[in-house]
PDB file of N, CA and C in Angstrom:
ATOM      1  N   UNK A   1       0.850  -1.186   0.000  1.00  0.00           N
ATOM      2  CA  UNK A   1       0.000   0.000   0.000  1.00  0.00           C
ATOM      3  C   UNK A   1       0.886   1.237   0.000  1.00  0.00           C
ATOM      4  N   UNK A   2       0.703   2.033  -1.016  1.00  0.00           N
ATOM      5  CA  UNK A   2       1.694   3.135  -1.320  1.00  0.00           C
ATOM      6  C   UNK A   2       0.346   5.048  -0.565  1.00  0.00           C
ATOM      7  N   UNK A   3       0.970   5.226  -0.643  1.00  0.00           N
ATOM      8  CA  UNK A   3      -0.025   6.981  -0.015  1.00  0.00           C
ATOM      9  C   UNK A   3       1.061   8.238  -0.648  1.00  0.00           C
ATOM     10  N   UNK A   4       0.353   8.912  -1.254  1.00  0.00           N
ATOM     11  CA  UNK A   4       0.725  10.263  -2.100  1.00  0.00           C
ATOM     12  C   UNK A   4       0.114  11.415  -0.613  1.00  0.00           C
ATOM     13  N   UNK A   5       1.477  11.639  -0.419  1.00  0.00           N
ATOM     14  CA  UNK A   5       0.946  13.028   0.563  1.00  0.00           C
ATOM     15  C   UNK A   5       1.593  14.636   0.234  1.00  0.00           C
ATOM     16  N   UNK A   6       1.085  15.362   0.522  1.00  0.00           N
ATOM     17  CA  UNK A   6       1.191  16.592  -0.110  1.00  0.00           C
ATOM     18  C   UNK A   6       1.497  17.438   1.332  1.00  0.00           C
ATOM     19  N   UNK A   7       2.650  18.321   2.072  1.00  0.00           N
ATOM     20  CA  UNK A   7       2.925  18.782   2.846  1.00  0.00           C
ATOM     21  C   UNK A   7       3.291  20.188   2.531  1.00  0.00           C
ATOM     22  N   UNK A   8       2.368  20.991   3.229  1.00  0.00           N
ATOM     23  CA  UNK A   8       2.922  22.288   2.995  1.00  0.00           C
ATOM     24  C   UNK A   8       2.680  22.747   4.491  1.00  0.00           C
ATOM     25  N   UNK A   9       3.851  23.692   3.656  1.00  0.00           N
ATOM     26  CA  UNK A   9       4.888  24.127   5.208  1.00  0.00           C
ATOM     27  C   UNK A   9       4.621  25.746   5.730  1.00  0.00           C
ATOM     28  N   UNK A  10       4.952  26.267   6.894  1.00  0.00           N
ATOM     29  CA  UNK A  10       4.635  27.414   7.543  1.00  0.00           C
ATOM     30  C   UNK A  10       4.612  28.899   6.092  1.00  0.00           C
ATOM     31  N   UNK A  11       6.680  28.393   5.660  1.00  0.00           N
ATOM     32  CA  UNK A  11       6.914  29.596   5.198  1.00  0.00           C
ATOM     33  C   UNK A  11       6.589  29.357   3.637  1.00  0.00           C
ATOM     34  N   UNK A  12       5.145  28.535   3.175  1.00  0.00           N
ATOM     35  CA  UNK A  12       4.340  28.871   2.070  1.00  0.00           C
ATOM     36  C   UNK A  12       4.812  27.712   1.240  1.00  0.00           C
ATOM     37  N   UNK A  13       6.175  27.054   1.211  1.00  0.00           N
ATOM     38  CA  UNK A  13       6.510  25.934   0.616  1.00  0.00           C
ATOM     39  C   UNK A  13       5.790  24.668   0.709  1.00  0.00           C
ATOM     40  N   UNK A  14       5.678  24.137  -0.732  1.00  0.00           N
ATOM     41  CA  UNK A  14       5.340  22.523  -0.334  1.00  0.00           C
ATOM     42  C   UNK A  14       6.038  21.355  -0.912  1.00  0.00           C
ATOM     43  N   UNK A  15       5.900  20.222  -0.221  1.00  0.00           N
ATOM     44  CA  UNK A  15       6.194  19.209  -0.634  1.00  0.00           C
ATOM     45  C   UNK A  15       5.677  17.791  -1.098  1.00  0.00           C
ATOM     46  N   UNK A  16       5.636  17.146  -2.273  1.00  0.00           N
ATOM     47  CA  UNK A  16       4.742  15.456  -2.460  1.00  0.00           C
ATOM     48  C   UNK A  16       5.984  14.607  -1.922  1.00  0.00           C
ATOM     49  N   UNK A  17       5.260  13.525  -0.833  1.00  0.00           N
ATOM     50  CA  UNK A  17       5.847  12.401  -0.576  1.00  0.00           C
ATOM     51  C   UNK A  17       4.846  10.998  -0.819  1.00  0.00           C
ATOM     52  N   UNK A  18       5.599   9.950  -1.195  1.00  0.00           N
ATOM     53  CA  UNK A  18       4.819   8.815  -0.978  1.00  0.00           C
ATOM     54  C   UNK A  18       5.709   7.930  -0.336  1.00  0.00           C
ATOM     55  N   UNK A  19       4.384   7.472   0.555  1.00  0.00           N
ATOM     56  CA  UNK A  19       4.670   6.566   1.908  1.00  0.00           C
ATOM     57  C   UNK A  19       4.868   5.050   0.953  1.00  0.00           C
ATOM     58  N   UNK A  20       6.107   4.300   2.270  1.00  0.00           N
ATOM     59  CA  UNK A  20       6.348   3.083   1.562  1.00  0.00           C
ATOM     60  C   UNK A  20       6.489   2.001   2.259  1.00  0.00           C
ATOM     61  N   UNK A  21       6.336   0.785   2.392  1.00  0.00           N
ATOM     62  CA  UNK A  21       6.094  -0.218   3.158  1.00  0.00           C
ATOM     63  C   UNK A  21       6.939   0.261   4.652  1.00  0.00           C
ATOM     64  N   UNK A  22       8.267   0.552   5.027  1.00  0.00           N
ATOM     65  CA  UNK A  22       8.903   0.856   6.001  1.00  0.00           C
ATOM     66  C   UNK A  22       8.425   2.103   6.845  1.00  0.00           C
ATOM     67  N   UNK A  23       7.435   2.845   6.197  1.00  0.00           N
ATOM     68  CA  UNK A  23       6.859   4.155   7.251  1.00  0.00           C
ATOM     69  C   UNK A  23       5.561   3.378   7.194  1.00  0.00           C
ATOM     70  N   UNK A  24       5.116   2.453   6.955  1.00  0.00           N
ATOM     71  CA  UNK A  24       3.689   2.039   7.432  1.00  0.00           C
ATOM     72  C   UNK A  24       4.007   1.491   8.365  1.00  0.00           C
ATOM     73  N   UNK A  25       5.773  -0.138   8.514  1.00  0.00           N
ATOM     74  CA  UNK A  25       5.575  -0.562  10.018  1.00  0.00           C
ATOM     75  C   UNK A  25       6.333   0.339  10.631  1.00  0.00           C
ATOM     76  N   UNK A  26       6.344   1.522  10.837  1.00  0.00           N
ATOM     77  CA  UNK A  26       6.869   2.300  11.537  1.00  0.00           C
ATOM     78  C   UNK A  26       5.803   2.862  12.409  1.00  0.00           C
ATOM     79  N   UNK A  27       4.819   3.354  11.405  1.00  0.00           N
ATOM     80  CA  UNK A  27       3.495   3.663  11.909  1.00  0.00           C
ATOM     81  C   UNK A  27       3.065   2.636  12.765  1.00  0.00           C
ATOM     82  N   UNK A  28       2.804   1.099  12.364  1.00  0.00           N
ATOM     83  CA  UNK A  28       2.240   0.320  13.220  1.00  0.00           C
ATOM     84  C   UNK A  28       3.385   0.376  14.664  1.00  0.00           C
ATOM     85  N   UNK A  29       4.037   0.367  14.603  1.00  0.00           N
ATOM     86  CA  UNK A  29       4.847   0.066  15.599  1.00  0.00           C
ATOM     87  C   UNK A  29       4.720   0.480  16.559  1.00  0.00           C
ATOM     88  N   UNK A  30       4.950   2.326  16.337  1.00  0.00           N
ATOM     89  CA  UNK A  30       4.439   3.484  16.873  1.00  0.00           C
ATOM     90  C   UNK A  30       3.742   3.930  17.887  1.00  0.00           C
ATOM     91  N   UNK A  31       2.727   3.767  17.170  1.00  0.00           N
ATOM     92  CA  UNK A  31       1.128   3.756  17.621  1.00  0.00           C
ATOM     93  C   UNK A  31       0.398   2.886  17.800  1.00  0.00           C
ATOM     94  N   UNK A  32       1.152   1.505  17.836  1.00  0.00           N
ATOM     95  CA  UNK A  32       0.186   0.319  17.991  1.00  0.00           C
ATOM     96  C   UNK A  32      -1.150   0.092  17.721  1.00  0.00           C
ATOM     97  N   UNK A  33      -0.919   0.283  16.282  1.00  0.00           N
ATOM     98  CA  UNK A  33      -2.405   0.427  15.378  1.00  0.00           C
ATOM     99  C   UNK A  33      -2.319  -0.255  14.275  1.00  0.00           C
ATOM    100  N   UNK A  34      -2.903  -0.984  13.620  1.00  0.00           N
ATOM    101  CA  UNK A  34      -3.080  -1.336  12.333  1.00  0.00           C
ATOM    102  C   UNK A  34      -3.237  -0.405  11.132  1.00  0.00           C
ATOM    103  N   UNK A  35      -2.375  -0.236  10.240  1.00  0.00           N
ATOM    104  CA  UNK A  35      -2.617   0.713   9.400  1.00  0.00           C
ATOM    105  C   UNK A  35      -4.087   0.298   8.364  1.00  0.00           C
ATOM    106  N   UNK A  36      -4.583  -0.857   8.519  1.00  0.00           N
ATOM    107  CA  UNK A  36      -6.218  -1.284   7.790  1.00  0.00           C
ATOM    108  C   UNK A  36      -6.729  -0.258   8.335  1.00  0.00           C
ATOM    109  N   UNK A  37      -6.784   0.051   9.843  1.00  0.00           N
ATOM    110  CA  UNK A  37      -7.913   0.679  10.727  1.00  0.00           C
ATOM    111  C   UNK A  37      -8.368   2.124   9.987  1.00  0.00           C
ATOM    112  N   UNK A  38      -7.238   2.882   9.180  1.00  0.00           N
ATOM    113  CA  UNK A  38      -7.074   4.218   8.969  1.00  0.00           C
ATOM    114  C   UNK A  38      -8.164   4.142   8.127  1.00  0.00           C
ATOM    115  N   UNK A  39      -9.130   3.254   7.458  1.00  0.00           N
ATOM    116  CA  UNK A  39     -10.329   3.622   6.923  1.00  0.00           C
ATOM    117  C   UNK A  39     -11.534   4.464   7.408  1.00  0.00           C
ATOM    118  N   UNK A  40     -11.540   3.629   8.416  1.00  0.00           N
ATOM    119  CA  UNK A  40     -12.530   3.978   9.508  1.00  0.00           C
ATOM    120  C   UNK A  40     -12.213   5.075  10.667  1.00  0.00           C
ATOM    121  N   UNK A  41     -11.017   4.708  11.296  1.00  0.00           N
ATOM    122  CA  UNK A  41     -10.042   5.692  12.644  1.00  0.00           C
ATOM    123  C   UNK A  41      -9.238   6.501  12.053  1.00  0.00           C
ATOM    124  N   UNK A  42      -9.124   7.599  10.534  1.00  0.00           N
ATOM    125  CA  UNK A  42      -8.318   8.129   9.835  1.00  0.00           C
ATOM    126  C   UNK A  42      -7.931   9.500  11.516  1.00  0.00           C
ATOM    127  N   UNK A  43      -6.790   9.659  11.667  1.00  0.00           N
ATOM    128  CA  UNK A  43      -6.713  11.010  12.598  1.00  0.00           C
ATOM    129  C   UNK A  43      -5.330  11.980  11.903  1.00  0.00           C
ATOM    130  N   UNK A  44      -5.655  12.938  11.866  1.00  0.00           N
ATOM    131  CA  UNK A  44      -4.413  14.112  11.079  1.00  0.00           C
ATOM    132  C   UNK A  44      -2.932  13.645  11.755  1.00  0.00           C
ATOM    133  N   UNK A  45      -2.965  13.151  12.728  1.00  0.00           N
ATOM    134  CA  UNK A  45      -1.247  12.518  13.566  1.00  0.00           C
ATOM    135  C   UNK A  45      -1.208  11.542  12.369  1.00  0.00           C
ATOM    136  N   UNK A  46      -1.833  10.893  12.067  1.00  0.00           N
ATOM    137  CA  UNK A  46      -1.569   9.269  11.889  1.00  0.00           C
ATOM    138  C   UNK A  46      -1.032   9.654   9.821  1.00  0.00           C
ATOM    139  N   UNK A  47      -1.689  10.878   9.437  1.00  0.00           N
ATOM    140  CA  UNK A  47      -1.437  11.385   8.097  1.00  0.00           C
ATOM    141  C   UNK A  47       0.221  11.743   8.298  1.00  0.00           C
ATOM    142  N   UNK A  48       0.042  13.330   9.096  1.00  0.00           N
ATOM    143  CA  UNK A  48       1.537  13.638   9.668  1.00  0.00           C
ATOM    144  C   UNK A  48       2.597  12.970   9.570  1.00  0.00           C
ATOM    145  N   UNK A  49       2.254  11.728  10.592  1.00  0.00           N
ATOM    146  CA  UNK A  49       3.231  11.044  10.759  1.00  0.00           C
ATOM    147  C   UNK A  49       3.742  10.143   9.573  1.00  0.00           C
ATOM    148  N   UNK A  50       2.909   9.949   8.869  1.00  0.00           N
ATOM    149  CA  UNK A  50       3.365   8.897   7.591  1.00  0.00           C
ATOM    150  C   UNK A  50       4.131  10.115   6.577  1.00  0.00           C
ATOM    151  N   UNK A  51       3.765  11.147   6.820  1.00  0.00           N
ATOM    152  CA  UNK A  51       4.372  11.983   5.647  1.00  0.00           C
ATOM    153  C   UNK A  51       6.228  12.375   6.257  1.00  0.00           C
ATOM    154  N   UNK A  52       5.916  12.513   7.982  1.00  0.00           N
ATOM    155  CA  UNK A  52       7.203  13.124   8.192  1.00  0.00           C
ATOM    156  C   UNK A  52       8.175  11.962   7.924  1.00  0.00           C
ATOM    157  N   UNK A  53       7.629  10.566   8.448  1.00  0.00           N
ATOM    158  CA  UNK A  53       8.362   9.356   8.185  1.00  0.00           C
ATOM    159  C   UNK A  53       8.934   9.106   6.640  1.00  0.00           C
ATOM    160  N   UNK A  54       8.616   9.548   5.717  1.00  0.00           N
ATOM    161  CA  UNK A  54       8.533   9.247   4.256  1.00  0.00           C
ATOM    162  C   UNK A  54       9.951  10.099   4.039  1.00  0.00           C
ATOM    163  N   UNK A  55       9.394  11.732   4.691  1.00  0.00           N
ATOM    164  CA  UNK A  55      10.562  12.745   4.383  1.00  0.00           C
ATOM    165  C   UNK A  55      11.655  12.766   5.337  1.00  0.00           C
ATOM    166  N   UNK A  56      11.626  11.693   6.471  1.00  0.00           N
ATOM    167  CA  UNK A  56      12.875  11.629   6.791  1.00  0.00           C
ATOM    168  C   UNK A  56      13.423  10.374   6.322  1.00  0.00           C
ATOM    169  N   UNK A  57      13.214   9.442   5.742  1.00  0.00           N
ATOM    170  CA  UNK A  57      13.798   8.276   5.763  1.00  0.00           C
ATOM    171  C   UNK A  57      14.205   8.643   4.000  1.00  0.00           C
ATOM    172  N   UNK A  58      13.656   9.510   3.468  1.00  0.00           N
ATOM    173  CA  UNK A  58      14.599  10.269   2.084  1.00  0.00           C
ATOM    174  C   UNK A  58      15.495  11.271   2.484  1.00  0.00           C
ATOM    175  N   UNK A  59      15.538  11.627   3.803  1.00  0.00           N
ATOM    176  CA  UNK A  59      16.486  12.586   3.889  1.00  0.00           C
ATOM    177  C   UNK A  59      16.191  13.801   3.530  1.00  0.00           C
ATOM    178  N   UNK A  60      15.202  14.309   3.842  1.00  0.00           N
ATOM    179  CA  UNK A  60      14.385  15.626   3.062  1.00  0.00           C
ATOM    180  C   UNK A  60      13.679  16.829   4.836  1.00  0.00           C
ATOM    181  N   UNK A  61      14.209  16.139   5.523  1.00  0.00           N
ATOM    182  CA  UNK A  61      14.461  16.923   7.160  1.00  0.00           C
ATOM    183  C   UNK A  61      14.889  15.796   8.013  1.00  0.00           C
ATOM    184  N   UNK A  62      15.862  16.678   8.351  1.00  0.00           N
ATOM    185  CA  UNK A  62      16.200  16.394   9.613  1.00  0.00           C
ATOM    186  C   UNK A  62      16.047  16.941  11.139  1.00  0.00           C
ATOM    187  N   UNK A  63      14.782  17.090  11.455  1.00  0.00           N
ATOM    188  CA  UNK A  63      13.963  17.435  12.293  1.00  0.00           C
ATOM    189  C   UNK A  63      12.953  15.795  12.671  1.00  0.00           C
ATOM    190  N   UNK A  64      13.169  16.044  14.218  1.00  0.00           N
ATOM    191  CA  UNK A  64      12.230  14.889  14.479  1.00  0.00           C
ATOM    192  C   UNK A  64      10.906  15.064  14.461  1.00  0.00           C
ATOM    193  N   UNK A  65       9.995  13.994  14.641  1.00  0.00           N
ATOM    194  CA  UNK A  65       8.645  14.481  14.543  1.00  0.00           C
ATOM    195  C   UNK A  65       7.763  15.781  14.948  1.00  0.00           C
ATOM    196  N   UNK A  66       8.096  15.751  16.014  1.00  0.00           N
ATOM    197  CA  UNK A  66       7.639  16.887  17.053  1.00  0.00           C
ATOM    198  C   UNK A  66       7.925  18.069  16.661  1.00  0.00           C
ATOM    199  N   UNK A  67       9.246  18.049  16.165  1.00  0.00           N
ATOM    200  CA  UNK A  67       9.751  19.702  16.344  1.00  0.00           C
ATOM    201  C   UNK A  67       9.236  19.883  14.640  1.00  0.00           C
ATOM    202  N   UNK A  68       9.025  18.809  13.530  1.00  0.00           N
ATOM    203  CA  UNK A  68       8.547  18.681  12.380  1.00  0.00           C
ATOM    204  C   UNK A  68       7.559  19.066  12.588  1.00  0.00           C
ATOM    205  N   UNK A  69       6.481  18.699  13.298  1.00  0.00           N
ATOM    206  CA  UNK A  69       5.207  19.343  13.191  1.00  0.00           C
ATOM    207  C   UNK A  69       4.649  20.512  13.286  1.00  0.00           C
ATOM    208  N   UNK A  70       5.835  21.522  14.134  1.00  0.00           N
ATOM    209  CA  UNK A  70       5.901  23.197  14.135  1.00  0.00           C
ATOM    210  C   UNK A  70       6.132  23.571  12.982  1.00  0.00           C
ATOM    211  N   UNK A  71       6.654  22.950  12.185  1.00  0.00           N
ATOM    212  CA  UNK A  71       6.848  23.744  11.322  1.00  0.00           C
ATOM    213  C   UNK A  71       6.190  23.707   9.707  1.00  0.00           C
ATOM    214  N   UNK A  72       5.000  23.079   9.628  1.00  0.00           N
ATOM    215  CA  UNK A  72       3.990  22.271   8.915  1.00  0.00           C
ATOM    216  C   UNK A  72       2.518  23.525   9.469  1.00  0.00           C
ATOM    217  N   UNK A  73       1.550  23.241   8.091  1.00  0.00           N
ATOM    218  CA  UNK A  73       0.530  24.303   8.009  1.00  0.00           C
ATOM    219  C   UNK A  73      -0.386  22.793   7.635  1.00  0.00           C
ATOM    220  N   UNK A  74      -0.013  22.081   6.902  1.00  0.00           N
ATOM    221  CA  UNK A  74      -0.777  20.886   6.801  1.00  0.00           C
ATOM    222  C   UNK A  74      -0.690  19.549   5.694  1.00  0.00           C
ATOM    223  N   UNK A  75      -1.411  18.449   6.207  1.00  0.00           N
ATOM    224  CA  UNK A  75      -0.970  17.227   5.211  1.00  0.00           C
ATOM    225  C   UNK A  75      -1.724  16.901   4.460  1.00  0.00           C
ATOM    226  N   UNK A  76      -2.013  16.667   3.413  1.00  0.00           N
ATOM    227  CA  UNK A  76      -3.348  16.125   2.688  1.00  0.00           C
ATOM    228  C   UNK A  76      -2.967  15.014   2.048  1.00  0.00           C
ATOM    229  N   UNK A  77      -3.840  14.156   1.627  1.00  0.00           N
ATOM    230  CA  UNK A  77      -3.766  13.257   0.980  1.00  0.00           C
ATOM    231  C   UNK A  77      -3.801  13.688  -0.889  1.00  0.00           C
ATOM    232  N   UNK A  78      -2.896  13.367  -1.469  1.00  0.00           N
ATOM    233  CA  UNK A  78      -2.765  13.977  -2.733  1.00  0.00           C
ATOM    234  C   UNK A  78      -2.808  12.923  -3.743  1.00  0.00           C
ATOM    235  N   UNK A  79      -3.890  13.128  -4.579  1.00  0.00           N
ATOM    236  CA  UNK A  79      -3.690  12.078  -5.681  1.00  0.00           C
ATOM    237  C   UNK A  79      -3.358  12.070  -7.153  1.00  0.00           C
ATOM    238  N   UNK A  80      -2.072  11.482  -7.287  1.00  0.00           N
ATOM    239  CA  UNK A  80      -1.614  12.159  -8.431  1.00  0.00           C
ATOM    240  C   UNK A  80      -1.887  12.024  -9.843  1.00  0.00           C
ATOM    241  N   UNK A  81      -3.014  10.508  -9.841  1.00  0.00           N
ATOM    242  CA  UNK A  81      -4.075  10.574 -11.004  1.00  0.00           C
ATOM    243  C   UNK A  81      -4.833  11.790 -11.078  1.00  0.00           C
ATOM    244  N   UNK A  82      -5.374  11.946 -10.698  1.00  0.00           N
ATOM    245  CA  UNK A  82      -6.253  13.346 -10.797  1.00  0.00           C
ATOM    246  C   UNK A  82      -5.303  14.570 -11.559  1.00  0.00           C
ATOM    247  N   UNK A  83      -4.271  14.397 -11.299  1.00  0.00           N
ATOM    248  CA  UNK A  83      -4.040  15.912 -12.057  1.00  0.00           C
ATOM    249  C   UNK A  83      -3.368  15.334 -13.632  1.00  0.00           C
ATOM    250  N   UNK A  84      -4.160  14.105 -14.246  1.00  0.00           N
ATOM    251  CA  UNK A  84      -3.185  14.002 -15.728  1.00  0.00           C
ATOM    252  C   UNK A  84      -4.142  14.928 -16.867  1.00  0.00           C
ATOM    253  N   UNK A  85      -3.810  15.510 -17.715  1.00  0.00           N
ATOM    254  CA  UNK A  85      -4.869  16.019 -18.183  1.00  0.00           C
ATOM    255  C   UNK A  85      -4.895  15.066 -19.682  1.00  0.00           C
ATOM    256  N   UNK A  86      -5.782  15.493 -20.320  1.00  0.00           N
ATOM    257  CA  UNK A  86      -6.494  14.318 -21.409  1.00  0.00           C
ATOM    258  C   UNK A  86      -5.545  14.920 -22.418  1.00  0.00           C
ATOM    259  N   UNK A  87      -5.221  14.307 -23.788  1.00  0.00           N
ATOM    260  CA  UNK A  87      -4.803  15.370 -25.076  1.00  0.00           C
ATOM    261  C   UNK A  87      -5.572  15.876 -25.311  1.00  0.00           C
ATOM    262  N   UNK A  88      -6.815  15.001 -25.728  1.00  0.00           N
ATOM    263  CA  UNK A  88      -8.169  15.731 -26.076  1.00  0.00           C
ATOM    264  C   UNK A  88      -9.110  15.871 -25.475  1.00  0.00           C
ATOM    265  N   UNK A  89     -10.165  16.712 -25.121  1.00  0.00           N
ATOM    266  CA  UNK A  89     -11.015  17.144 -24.381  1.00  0.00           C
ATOM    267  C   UNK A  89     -12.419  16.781 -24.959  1.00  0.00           C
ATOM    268  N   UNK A  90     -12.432  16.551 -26.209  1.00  0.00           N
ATOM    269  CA  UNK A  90     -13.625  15.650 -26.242  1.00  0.00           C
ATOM    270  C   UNK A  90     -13.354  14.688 -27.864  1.00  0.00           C
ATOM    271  N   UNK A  91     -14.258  13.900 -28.183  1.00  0.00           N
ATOM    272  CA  UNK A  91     -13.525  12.889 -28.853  1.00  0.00           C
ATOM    273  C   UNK A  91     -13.994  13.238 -30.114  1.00  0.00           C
ATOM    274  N   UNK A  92     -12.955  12.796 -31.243  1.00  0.00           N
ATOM    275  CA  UNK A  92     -13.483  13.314 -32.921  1.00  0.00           C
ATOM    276  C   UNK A  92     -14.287  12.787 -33.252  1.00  0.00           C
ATOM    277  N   UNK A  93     -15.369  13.362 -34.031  1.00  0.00           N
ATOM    278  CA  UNK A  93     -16.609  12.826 -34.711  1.00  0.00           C
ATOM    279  C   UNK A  93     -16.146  12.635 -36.162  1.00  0.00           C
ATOM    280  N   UNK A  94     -16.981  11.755 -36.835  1.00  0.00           N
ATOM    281  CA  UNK A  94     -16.230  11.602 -38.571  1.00  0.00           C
ATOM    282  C   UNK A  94     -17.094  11.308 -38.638  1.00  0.00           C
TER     283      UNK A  94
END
């Protein structure tokens, strides 16, 4: 199970990460939660945390969680199908 997250930060910057098998059992580990549960029990920590895990284990901060989260405006879930656009916008008639 892969997750496209989208992090933007205090001073207006953002960033896409996708989460990868090693920040999910990180997550489980963690928080002693099943990452299935996040269907139903989704909470903004449990987003956070998969995104800061993603961008530290690429090396993209070195800030731990906590002091990571000061400095974050917010995480979303980003999907990066959605932004392909078509060639054509509607289809040729003959």
């Amino acid at each position: 199970m892969r997750m496209n997250l989208r992090v933007s930060y205090l001073d207006g910057s953002a960033v896409d990460t996708t989460t990868s098998a090693a920040d999910l059992i990180k997550f489980e580990t963690k928080f002693d939660k099943s990452i299935a549960k996040m269907d139903t029990d989704l909470r903004y920590t449990d987003l956070a945390f998969l995104a800061w895990s993603s961008l530290k284990r690429g090396s993209k901060t070195p800030l731990e969680f906590e002091e990571w989260t000061e400095t974050i405006e917010a995480v979303v879930a980003s999907d990066e199908a959605a932004a392909i656009i078509p060639l054509e916008i509607t289809a040729p008639t003959g």
